[in-house]
Protein backbone atom coordinates (compact mmCIF):
# COMPACT_ATOMS: atom_id res chain seq x y z
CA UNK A 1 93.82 138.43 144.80
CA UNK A 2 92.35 135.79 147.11
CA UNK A 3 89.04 135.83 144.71
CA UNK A 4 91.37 135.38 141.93
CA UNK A 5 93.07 132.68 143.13
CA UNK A 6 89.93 130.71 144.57
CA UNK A 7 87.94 131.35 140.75
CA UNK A 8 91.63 129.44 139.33
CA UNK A 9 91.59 126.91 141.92
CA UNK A 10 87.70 125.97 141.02
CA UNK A 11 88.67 126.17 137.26
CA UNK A 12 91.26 123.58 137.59
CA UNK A 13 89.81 121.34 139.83
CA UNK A 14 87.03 121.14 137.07
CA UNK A 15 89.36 120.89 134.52
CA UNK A 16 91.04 117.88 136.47
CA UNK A 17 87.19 116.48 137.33
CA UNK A 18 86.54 116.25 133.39
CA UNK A 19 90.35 115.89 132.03
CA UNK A 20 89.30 112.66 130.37
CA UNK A 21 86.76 113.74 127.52
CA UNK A 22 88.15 116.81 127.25
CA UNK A 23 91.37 115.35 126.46
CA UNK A 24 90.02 113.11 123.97
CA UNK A 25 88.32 116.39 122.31
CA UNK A 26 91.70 118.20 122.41
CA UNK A 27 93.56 115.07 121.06
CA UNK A 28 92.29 115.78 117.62
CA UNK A 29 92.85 113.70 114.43
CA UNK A 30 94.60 110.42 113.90
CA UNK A 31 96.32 109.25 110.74
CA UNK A 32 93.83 106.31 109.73
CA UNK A 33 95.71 105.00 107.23
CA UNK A 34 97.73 101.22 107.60
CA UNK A 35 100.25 101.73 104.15
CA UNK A 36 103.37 99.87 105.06
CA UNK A 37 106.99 101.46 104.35
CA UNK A 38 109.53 98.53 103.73
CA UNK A 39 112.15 99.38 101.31
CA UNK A 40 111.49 102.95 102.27
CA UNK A 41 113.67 106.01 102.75
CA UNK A 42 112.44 108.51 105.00
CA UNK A 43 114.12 111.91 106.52
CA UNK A 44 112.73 113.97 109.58
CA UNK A 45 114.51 117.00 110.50
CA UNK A 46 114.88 117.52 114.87
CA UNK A 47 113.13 114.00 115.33
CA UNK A 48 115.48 113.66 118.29
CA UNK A 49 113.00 114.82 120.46
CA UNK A 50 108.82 115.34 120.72
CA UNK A 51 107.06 115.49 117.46
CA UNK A 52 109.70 114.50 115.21
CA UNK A 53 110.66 111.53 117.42
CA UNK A 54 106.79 110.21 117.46
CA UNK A 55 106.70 110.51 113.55
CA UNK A 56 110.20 108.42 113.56
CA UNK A 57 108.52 106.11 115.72
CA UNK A 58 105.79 105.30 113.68
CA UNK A 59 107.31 105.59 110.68
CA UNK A 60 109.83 102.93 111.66
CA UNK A 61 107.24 101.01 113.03
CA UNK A 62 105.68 100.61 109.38
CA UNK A 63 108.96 99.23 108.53
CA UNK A 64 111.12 102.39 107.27
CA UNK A 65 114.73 103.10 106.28
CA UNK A 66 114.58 106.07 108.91
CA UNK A 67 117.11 109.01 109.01
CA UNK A 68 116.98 111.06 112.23
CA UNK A 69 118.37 114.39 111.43
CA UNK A 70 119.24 116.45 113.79
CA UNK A 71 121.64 119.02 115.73
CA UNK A 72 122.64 117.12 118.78
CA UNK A 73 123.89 113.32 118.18
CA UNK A 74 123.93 112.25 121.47
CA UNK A 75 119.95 112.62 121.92
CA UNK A 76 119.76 111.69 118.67
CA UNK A 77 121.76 108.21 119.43
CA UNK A 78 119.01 107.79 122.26
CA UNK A 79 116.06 108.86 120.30
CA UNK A 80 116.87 106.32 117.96
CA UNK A 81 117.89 103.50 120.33
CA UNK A 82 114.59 103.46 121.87
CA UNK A 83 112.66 103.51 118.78
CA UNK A 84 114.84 100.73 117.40
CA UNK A 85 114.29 98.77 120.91
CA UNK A 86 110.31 99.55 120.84
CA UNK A 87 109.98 99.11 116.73
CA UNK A 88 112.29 95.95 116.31
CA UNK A 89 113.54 98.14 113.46
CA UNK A 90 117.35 98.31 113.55
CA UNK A 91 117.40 100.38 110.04
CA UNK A 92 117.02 103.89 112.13
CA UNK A 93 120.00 105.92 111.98
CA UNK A 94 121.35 109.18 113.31
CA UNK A 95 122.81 112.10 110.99
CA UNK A 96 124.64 115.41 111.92
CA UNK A 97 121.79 118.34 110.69
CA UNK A 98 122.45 122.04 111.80
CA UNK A 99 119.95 123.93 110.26
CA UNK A 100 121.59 127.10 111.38
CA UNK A 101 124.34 126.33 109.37
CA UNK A 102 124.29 125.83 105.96
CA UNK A 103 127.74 124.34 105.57
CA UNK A 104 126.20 121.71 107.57
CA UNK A 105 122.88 121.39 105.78
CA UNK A 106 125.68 120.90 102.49
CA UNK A 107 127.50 118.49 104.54
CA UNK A 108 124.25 116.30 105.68
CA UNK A 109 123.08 116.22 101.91
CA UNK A 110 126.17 115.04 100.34
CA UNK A 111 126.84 112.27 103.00
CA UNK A 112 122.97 111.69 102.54
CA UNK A 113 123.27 111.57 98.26
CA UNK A 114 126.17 109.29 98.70
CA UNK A 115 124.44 106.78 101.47
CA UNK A 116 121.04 106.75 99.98
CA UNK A 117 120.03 105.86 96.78
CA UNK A 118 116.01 106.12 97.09
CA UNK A 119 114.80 109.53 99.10
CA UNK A 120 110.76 108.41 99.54
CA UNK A 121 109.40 110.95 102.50
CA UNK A 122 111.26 114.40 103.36
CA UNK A 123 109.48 115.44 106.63
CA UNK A 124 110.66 118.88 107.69
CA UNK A 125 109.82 118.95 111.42
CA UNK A 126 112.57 120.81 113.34
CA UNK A 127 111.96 124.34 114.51
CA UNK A 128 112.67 127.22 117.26
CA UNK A 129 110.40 129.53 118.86
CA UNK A 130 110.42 132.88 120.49
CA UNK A 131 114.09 132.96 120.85
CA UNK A 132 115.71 135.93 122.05
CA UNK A 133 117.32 137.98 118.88
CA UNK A 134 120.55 136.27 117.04
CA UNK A 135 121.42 135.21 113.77
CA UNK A 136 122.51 131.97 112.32
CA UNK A 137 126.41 131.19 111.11
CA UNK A 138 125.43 132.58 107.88
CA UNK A 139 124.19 135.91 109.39
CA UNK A 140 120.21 134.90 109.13
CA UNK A 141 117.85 136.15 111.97
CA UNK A 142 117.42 132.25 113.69
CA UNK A 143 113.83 132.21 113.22
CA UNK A 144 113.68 132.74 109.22
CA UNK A 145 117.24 130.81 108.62
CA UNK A 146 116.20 127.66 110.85
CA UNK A 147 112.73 127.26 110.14
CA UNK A 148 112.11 128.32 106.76
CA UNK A 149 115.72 128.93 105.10
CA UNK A 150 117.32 125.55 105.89
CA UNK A 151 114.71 124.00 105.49
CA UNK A 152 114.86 125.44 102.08
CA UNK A 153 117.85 124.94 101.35
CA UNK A 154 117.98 121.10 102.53
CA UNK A 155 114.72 120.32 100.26
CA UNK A 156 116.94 121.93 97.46
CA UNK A 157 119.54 119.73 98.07
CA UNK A 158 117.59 116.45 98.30
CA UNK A 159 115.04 117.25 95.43
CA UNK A 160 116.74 115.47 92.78
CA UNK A 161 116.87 111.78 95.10
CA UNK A 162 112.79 112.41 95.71
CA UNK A 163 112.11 113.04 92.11
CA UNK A 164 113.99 109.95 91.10
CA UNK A 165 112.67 108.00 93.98
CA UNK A 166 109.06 109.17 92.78
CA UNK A 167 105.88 108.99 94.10
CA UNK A 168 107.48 110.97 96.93
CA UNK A 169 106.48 113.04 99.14
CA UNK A 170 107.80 116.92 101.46
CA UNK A 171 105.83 117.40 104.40
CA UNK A 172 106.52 120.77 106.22
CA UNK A 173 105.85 121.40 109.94
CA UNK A 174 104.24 125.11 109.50
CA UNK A 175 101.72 126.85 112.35
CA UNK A 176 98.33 128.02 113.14
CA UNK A 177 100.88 130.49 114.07
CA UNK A 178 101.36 131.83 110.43
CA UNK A 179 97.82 133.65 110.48
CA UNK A 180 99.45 136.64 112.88
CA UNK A 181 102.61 136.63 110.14
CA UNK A 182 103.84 139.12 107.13
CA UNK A 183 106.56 138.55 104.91
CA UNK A 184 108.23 142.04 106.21
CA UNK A 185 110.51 142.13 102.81
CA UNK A 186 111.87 145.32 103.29
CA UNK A 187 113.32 144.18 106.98
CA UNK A 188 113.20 140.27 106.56
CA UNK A 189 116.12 140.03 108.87
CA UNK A 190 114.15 141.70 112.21
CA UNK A 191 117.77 144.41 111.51
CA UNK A 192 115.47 147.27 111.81
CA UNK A 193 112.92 146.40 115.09
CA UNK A 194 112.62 142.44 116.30
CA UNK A 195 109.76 140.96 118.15
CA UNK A 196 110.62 137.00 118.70
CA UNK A 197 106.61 136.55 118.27
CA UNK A 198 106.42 138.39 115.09
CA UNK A 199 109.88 136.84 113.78
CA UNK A 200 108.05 132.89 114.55
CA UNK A 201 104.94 133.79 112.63
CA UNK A 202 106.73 135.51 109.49
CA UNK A 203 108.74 132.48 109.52
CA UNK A 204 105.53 130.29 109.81
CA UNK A 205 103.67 131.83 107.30
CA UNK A 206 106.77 131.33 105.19
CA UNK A 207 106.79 127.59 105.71
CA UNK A 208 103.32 127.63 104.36
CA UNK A 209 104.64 130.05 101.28
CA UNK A 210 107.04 127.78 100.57
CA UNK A 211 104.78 124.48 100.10
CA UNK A 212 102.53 126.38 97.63
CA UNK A 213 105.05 127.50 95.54
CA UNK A 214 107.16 124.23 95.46
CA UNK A 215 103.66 122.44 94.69
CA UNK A 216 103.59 124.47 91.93
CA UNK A 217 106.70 123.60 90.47
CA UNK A 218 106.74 120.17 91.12
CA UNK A 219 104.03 119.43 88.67
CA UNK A 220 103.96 116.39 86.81
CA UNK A 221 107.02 115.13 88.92
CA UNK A 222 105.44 112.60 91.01
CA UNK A 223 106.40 115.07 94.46
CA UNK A 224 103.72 116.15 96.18
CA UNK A 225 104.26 118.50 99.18
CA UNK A 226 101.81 119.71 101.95
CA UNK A 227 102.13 122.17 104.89
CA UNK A 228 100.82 121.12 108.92
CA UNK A 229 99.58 122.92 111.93
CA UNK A 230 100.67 120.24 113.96
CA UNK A 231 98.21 121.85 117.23
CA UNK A 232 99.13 122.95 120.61
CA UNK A 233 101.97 120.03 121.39
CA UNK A 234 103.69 119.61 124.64
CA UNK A 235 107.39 119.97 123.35
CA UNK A 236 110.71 121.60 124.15
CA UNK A 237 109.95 124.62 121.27
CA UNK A 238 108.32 126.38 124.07
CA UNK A 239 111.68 126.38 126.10
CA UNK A 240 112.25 130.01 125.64
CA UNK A 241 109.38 131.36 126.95
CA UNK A 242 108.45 131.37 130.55
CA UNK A 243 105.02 132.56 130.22
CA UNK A 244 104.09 129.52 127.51
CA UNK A 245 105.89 126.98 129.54
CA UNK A 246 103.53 127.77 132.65
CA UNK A 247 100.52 128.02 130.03
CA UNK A 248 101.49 124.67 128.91
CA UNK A 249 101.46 122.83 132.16
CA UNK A 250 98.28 124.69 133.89
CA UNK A 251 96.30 123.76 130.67
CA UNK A 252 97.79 120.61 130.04
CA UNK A 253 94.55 119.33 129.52
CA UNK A 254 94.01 120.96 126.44
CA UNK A 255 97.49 120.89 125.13
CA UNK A 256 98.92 117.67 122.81
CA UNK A 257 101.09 114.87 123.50
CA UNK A 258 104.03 114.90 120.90
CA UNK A 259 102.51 111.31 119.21
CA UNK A 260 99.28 113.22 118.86
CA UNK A 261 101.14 115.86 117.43
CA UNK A 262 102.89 113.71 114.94
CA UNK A 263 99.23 112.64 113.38
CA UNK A 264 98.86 115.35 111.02
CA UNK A 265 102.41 114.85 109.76
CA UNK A 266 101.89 111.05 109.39
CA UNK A 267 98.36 111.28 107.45
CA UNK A 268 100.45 113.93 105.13
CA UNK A 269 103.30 111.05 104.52
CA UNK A 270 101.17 108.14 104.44
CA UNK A 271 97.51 108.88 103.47
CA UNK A 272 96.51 107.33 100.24
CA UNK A 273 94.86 109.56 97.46
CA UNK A 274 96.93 112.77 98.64
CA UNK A 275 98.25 114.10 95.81
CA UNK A 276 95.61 116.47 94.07
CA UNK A 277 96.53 118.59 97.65
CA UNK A 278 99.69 119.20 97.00
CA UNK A 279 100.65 122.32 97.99
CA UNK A 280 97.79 122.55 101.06
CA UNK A 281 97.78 122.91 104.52
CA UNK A 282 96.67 120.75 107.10
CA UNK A 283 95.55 120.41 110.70
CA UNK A 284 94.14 117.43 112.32
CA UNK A 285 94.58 115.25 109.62
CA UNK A 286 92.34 117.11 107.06
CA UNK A 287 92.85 119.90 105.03
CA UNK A 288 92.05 123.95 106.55
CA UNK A 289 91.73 126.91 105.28
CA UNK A 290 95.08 129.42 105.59
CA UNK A 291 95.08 133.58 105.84
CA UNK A 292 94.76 135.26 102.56
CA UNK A 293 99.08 135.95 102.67
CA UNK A 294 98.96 132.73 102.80
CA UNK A 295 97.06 132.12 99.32
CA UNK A 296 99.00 135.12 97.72
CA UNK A 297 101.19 133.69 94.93
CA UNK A 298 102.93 136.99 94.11
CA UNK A 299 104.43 136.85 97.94
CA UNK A 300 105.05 133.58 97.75
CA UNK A 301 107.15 133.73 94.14
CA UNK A 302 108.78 136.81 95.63
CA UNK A 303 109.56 135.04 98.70
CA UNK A 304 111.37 132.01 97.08
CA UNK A 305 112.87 134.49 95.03
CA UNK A 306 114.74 136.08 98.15
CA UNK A 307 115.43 132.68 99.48
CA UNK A 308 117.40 131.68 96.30
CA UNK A 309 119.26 134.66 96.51
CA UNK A 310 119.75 134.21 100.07
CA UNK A 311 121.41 131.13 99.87
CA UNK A 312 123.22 131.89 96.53
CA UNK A 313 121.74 128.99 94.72
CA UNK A 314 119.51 128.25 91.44
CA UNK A 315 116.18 126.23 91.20
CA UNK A 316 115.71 124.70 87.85
């Protein structure tokens, strides 16, 4: 045990010796591009907090209408204070969004539809991971009804404001994460055996699903779409796992800020000449490959086929 501990001990005090470059190695990509965003609607799902908050930031410092979407209002209120204090942008604004809920993801939209007029940027950030098992108001396993179905269902609800407010763009926060998932169809809602790890990367892999398929029907609209591994981020969506949390802070070094997170979902908003990758993923502000579900358009037809039916609604 005392080896063990003395072989750590070196490691990190290397690790701390050479934190500098390797953190700028780690860091990864960073959204080049200077486009401007007055007169500009944008939404972003959980940007209360870490990655979302940084991609508020910026986008409000490029001179965005910016809706903060989230759960809790309070560190919403805050988020958005601070970015209007550091951004001299007063137009950033808080809105009630329970994505576990879909009465509330109705409620959002409609005060949303009746506020807004122009819908520019959706960015579909907010997320859980590795919770312990239970199911959303509407009876959803959390993992698949936060990160995928609401998100789903909110794009849905909105699609009609980006089309007429087109070119427009959906960005959604997917996962390295979604190589290690299936789309387990015959028990999507983890009733029959539940793994939290299993349950994040169906639900990742689903967030990439999802873009291909909405690329595809989106043609000729003016809507592009495009899925991102945002990297390993310092944020709160470890909070429910010990283990990751200690991971996280001994290997800090090679783990994200949240405004280097939020590059890969600005180059997706902003980067000029986008749009012939609609429907891709990214990571580190270029395009990557994705696992062969991934690329699999009968899944990913069946898939949106089960989330219409899901949520009781009808895609034209």
């Amino acid at each position: 045990m005392l080896v063990v501990l003395g072989v750590l001990t070196s490691f990190l005090s290397v690790l701390y010796v050479t934190a500098p470059s390797i953190r700028k190695f780690f860091a990864g990509g960073v959204c080049q591009t200077n486009t401007q965003l007055p007169g500009k609607v944008v939404v972003i799902t959980g940007a209360n907090t870490g990655i979302g908050k940084e991609t508020a930031r910026e986008l409000a410092r490029r001179g965005a209408r910016v809706y903060i979407a989230c759960r809790d209002i309070l560190k919403g209120e805050s988020a958005a204070s601070e970015i209007r204090a550091d951004t001299k942008n007063s137009q950033v604004l808080v809105r009630k969004l329970d994505l576990s809920d879909t009465r509330s993801i109705r409620a959002f939209a409609e005060g949303f539809l009746a506020e807004e007029k122009q819908l520019h940027i959706l960015i579909n950030n907010a997320g859980v991971m590795l919770c312990p098992y239970s199911k959303t108001a509407d009876g959803f396993e959390t993992h698949l009804g936060v990160n995928h179905l609401g998100h789903f269902l909110l794009t849905h609800l909105l699609l009609q404001r980006l089309k007429e407010s087109a070119p427009a763009r959906v960005v959604n926060l997917a996962s390295v994460a979604h190589h290690a998932g299936k789309i387990r169809f015959h028990d999507l809602q983890s009733d029959k055996y539940y793994c939290s790890g299993f349950a994040y990367c169906q639900s990742k892999l689903a967030n990439v699903l999802f873009t291909r398929e909405l690329a595809k029907r989106l043609q000729g609209t003016g809507v592009t779409t495009y899925a991102v591994h945002p990297g390993i981020v310092s944020s709160e969506l470890v909070r429910h796992s010990f283990l990751l949390c200690l991971l996280w802070r001994l290997f800090s070094v090679f783990v994200k800020s949240a405004r280097e997170g939020a590059q890969t979902s600005l180059h997706c908003a902003l980067a000029e000449d986008l749009e012939p990758l609609s429907g891709k993923y990214f990571s580190d502000c270029k395009r990557t490959w994705v696992s062969s579900s991934a690329r699999n358009n009968k899944i990913a037809e069946r898939l949106w086929d089960v989330s219409c039916e899901l949520l009781g609604i009808q895609w034209e």
